[in-house]
Protein backbone atom coordinates (compact mmCIF):
# COMPACT_ATOMS: atom_id res chain seq x y z
CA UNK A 1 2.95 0.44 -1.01
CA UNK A 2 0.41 0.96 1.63
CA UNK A 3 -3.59 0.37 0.72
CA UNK A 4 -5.08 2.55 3.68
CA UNK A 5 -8.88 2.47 3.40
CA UNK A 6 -10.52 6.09 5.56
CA UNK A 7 -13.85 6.79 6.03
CA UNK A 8 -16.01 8.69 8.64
CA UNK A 9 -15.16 12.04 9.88
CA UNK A 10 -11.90 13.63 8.97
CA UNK A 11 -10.75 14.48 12.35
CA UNK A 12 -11.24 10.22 13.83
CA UNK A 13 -9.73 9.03 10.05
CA UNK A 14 -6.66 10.51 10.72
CA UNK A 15 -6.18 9.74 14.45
CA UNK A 16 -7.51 5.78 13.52
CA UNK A 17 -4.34 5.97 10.74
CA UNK A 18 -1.76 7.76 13.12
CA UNK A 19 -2.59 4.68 15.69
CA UNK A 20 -2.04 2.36 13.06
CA UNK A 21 1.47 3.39 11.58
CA UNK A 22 2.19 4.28 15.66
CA UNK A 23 1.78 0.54 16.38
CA UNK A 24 3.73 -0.61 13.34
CA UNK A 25 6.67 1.53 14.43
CA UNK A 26 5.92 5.00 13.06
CA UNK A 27 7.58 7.28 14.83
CA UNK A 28 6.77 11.08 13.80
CA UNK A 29 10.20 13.23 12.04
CA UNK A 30 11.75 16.11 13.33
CA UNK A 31 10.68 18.59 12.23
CA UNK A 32 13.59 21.75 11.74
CA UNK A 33 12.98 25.37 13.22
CA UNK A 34 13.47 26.41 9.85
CA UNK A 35 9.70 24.45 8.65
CA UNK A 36 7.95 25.12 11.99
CA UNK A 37 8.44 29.03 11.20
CA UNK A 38 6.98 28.42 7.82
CA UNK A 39 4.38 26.62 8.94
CA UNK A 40 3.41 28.77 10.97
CA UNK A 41 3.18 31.58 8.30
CA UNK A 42 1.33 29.33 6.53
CA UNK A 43 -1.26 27.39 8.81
CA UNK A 44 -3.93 30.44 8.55
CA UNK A 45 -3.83 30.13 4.53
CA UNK A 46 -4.63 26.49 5.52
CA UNK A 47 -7.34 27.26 7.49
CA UNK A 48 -9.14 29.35 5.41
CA UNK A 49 -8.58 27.11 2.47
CA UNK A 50 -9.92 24.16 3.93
CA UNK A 51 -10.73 23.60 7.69
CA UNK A 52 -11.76 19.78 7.19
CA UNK A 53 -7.63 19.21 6.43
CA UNK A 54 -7.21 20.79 9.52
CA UNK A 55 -9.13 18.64 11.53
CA UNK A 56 -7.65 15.55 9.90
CA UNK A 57 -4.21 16.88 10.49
CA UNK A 58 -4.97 17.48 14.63
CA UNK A 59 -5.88 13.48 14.57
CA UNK A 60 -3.45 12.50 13.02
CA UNK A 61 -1.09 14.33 15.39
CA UNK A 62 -2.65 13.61 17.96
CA UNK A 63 -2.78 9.46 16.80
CA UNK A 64 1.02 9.47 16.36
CA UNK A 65 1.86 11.69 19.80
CA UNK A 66 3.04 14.19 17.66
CA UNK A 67 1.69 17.89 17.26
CA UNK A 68 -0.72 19.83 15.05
CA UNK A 69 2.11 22.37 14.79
CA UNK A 70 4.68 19.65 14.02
CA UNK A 71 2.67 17.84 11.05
CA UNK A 72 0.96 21.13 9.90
CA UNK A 73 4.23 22.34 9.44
CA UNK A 74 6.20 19.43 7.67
CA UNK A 75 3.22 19.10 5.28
CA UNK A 76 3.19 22.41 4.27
CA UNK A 77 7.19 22.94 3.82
CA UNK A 78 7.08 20.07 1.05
CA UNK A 79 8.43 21.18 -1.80
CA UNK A 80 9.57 24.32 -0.72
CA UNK A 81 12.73 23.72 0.88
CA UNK A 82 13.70 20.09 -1.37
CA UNK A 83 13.59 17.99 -4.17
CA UNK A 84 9.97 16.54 -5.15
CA UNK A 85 9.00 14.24 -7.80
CA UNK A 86 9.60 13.99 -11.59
CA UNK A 87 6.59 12.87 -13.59
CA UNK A 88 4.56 12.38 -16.59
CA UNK A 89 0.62 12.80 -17.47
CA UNK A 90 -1.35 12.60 -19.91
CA UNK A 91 -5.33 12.31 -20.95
CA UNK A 92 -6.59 10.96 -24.09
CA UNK A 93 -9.95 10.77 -25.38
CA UNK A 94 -10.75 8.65 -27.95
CA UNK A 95 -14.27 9.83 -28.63
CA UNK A 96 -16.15 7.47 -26.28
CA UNK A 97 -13.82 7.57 -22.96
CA UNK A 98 -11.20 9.11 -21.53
CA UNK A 99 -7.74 7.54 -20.66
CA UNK A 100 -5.34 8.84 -18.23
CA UNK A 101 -2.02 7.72 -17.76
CA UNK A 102 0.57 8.86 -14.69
CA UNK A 103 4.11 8.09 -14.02
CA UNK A 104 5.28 9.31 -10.21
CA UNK A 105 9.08 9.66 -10.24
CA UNK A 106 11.30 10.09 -7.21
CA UNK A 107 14.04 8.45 -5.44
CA UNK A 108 13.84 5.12 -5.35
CA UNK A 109 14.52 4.91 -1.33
CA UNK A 110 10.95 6.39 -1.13
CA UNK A 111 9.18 3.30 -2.57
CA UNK A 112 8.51 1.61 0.90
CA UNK A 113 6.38 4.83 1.86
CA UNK A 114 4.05 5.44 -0.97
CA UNK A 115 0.44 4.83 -0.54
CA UNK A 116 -2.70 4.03 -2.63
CA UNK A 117 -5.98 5.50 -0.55
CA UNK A 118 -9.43 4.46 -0.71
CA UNK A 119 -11.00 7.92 1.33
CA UNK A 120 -14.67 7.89 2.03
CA UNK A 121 -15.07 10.90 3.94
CA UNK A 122 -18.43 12.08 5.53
CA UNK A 123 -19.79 14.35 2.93
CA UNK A 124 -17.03 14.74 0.74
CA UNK A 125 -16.70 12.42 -2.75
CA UNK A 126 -15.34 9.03 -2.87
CA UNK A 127 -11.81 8.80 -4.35
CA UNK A 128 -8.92 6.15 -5.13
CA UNK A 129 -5.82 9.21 -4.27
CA UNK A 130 -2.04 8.19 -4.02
CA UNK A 131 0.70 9.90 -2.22
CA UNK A 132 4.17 9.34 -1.02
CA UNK A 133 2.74 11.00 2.71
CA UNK A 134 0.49 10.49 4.62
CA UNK A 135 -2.03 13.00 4.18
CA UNK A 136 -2.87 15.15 0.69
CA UNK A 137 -2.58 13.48 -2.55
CA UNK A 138 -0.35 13.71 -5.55
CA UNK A 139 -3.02 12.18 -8.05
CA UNK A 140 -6.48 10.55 -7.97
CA UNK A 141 -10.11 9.55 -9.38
CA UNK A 142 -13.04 10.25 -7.98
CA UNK A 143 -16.58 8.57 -7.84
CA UNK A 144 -17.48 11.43 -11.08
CA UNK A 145 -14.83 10.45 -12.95
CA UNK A 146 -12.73 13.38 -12.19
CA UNK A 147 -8.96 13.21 -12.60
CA UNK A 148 -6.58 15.05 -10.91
CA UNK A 149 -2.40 14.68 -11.03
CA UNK A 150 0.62 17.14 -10.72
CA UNK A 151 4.05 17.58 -11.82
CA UNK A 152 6.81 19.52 -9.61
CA UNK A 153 8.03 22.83 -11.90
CA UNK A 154 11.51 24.88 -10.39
CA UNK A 155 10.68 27.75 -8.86
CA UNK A 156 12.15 30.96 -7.22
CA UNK A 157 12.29 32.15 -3.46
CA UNK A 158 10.00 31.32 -0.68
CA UNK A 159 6.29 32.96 -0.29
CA UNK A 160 4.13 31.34 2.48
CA UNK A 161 0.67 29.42 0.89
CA UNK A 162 0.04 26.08 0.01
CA UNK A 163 1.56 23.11 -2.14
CA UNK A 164 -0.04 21.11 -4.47
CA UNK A 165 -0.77 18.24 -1.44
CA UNK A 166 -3.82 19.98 -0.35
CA UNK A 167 -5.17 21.45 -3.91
CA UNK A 168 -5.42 17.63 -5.20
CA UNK A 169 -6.72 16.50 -1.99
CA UNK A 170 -9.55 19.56 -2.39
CA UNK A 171 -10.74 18.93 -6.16
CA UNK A 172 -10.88 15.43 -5.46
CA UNK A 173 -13.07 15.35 -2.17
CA UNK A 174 -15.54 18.48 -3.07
CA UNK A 175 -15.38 18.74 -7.17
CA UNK A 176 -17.13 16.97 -10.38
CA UNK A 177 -16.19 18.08 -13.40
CA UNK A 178 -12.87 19.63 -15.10
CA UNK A 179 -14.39 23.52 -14.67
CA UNK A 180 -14.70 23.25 -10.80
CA UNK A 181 -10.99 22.24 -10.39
CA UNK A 182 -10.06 24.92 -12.86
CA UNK A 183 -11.66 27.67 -10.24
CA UNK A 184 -10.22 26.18 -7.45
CA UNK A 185 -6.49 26.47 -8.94
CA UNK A 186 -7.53 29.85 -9.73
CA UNK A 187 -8.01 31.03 -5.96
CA UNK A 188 -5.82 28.46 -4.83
CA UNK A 189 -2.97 30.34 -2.83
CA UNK A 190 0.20 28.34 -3.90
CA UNK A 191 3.63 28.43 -2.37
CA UNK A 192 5.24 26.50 -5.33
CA UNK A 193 5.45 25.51 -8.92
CA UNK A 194 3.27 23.02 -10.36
CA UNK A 195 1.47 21.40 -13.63
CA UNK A 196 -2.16 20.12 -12.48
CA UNK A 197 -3.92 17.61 -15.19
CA UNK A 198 -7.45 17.21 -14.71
CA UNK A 199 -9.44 14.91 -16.76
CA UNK A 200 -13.42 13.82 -17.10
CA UNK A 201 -15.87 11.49 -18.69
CA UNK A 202 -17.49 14.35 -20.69
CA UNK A 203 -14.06 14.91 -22.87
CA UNK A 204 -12.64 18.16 -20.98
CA UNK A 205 -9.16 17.95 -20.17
CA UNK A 206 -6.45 21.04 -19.40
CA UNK A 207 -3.21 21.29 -17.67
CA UNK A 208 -3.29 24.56 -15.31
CA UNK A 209 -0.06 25.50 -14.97
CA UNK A 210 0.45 27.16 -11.52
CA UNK A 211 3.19 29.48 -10.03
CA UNK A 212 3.16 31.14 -6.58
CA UNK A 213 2.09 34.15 -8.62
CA UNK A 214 0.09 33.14 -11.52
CA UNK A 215 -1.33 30.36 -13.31
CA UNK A 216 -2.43 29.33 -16.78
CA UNK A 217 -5.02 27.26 -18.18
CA UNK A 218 -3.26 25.08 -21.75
CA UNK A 219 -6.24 23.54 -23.17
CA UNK A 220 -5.98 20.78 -25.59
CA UNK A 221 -5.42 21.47 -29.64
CA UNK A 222 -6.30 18.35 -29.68
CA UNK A 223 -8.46 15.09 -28.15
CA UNK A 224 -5.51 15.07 -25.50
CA UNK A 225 -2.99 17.28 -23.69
CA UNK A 226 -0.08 16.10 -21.39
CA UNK A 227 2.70 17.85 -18.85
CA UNK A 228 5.82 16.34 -17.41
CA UNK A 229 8.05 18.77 -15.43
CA UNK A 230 8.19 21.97 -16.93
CA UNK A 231 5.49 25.04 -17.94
CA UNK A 232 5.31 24.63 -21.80
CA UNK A 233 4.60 29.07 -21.35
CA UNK A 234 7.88 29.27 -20.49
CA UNK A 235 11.64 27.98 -21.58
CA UNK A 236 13.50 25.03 -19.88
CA UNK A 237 16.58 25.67 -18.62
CA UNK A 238 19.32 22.39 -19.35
CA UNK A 239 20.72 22.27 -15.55
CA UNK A 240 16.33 21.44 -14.95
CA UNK A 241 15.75 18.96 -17.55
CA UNK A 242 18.25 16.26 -15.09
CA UNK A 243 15.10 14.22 -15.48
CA UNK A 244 14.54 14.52 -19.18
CA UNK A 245 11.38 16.28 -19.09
CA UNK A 246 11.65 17.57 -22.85
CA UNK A 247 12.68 14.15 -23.81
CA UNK A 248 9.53 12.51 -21.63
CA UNK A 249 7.07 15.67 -22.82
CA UNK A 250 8.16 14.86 -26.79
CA UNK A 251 7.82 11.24 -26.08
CA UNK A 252 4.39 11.18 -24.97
CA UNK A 253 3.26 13.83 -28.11
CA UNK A 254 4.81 10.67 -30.54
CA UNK A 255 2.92 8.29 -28.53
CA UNK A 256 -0.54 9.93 -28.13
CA UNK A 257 -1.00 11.45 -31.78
CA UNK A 258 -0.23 8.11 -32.78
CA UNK A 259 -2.90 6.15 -30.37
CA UNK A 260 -5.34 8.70 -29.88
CA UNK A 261 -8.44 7.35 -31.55
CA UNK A 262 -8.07 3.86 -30.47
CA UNK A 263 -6.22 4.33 -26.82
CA UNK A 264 -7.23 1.91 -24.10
CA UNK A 265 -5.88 0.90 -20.99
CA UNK A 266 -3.95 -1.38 -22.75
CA UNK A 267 -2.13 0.91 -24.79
CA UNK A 268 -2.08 3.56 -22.03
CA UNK A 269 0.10 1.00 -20.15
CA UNK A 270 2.47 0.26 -22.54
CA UNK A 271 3.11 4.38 -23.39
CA UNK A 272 4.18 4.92 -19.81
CA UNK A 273 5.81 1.53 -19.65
CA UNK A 274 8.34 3.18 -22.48
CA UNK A 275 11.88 2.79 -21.13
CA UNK A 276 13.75 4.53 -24.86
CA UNK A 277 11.75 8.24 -24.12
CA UNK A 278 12.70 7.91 -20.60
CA UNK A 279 8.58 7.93 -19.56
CA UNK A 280 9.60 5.16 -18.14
CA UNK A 281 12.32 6.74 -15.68
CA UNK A 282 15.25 5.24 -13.91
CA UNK A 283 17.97 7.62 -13.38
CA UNK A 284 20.59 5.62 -11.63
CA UNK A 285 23.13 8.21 -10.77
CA UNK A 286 20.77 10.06 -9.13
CA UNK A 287 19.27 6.89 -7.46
CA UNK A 288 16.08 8.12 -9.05
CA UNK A 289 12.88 6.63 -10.95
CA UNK A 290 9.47 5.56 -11.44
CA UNK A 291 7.86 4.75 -7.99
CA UNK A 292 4.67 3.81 -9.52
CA UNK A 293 2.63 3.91 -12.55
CA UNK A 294 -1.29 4.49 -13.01
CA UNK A 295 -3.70 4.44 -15.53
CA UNK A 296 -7.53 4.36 -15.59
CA UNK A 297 -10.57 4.50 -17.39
CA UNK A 298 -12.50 7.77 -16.32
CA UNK A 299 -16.30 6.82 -17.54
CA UNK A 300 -15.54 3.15 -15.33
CA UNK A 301 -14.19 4.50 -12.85
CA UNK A 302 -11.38 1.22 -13.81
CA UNK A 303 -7.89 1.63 -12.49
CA UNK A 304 -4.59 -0.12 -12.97
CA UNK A 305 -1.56 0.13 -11.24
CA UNK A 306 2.33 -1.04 -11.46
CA UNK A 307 3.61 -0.85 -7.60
CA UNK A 308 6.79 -0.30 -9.25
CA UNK A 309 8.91 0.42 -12.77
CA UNK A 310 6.01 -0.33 -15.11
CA UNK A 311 8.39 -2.08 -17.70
CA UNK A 312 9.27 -4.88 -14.63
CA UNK A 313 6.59 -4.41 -12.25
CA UNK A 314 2.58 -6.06 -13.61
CA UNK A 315 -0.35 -3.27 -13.97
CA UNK A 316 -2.73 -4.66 -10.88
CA UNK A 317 -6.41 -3.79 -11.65
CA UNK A 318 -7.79 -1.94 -8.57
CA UNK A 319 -11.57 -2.26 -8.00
CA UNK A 320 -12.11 -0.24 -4.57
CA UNK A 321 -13.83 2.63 -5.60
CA UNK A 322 -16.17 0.96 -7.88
CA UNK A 323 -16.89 -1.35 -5.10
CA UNK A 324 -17.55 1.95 -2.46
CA UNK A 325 -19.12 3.89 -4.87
CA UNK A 326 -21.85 0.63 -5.32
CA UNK A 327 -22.26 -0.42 -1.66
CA UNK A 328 -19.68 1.91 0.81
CA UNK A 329 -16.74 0.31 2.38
CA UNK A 330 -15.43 -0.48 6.07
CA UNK A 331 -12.38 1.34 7.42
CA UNK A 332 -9.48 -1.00 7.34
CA UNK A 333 -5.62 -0.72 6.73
CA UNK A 334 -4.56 -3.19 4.27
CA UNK A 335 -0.99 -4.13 2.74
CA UNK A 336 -0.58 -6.61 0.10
């Protein structure tokens, strides 16, 4: 796992990374006719959405010798044409803080790309995000204590918007509470199917459940709420549940109701280190599992983190964004 630290303006972060991976061998993909055509549909949606992302794209193109067209588009045809990630989430509060726990699932080949970001953008919140690419997030906390995290959910056809990449990578860098990220998801022009958790401090939690065509806000019944990878509005078909979402959903109810007045980091750990509810995932046969596992503390802004199956690999605390948020923080790549 990479431990890329970004700060300054967008547009020089992303060219200083590009250089970076470019020296260490990165070479950009190719990128099929069938993606830059999609792209292109969708790069004004982008635009309008959030120019800043645009700007960090360009320099990163233009640090890895690649194109703004070429990374605009493979960014934005994630998800829509393949396979993405299996996972579980949840948020607990316990009546003084809230927990969050996150599983990220994929195949296991993709380990060697993930990434853990410290981003300190000019005039944008301070966040700890991770991702399996190199720019937009799949989860994060920010310096407010705001959670954000997604699970993939099948979906039909192909409409031109956004995926869930750039709507994490949004609530973390310009939103504070649970409500603002709930009105962002609201207008946010989606080209797939998602679940977004969002988590903070004050107690609010909700999973919006997003289509290309709707969304829905599940609140909690009650002091937490949870998603893996399916829309609890709607049924689960068998030939989806490959990655035993029902089984990892039902697991995590058991395990929450049980622990919810007294859940710590502790115990947050050891729910999605469970191997016998399959939160825990390692699908052999499909050479796919558990990349990584997180869990924080969203009133200390602490965060722990398995670079690994978190039943074999150790839960790592992570101080970087209480050490920005206290005194700011150089940009440097680091990998340990």
């Amino acid at each position: 796992m990479y431990h890329p630290r970004l700060k300054g303006n967008t547009y020089e972060a992303g060219k200083r990374y590009a250089e970076i991976l470019y020296k260490n061998g990165f070479r950009f993909p190719k990128v099929t006719e069938e993606k830059l055509k999609f792209g292109e549909q969708c790069k004004p949606i982008l635009t309008e959405f959030d120019p800043s992302i645009v700007k960090e794209i360009q320099g990163f193109a233009d640090g890895c010798h690649s194109s703004l067209e070429e990374v605009s588009s493979f960014l934005l045809s994630i998800g829509v044409f393949e396979l993405t990630g299996q996972c579980s989430i949840f948020s607990a509060f316990n009546g003084r803080e809230m927990i969050v726990g996150r599983n990220y699932d994929m195949l296991l080949n993709l380990k060697k790309i993930t990434e853990s970001s410290l981003v300190c953008f000019e005039s944008k919140n301070k966040y700890v995000g991770h991702s399996d690419c190199f720019i937009g997030k799949v989860d994060g906390l920010n310096q407010h204590g705001l959670f954000v995290g997604i699970t993939s959910v099948p979906h039909e056809g192909i409409k031109p918007g956004l995926n869930f990449y750039f709507a994490v990578k949004y609530i973390l860098e310009n939103c504070c509470t649970v409500g603002e990220g709930i009105e962002v998801l609201k207008r946010f022009p989606s080209s797939v199917a998602n679940n977004y958790l969002l988590a903070d401090p004050l107690g609010n939690m909700a999973v919006v459940e997003v289509t290309p065509n709707d969304y829905q806000v599940r609140l909690p019944t009650n002091n937490y709420i949870h998603c893996t990878n399916h829309h609890e509005s709607t049924s689960v078909s068998e030939s989806w549940n490959w990655s035993k979402s029902k089984e990892r959903f039902e697991t995590l109810d058991i395990r929450l109701k049980e622990n919810i007045n007294k859940m710590t980091l502790s115990i947050a750990q050891s729910i999605m280190s469970e191997t016998k509810g399959h939160v825990c995932l390692n699908l052999k046969e499909h050479n796919f599992g558990t990349l990584f596992s997180v869990v924080a503390n969203l009133n200390t802004l602490d965060i722990n983190r398995a670079e690994g199956q978190p039943n074999r690999a150790k839960y790592v605390s992570d101080r970087r964004l209480i050490d920005a948020v206290s005194k700011g923080t150089p940009y440097v790549l680091r990998r340990y």
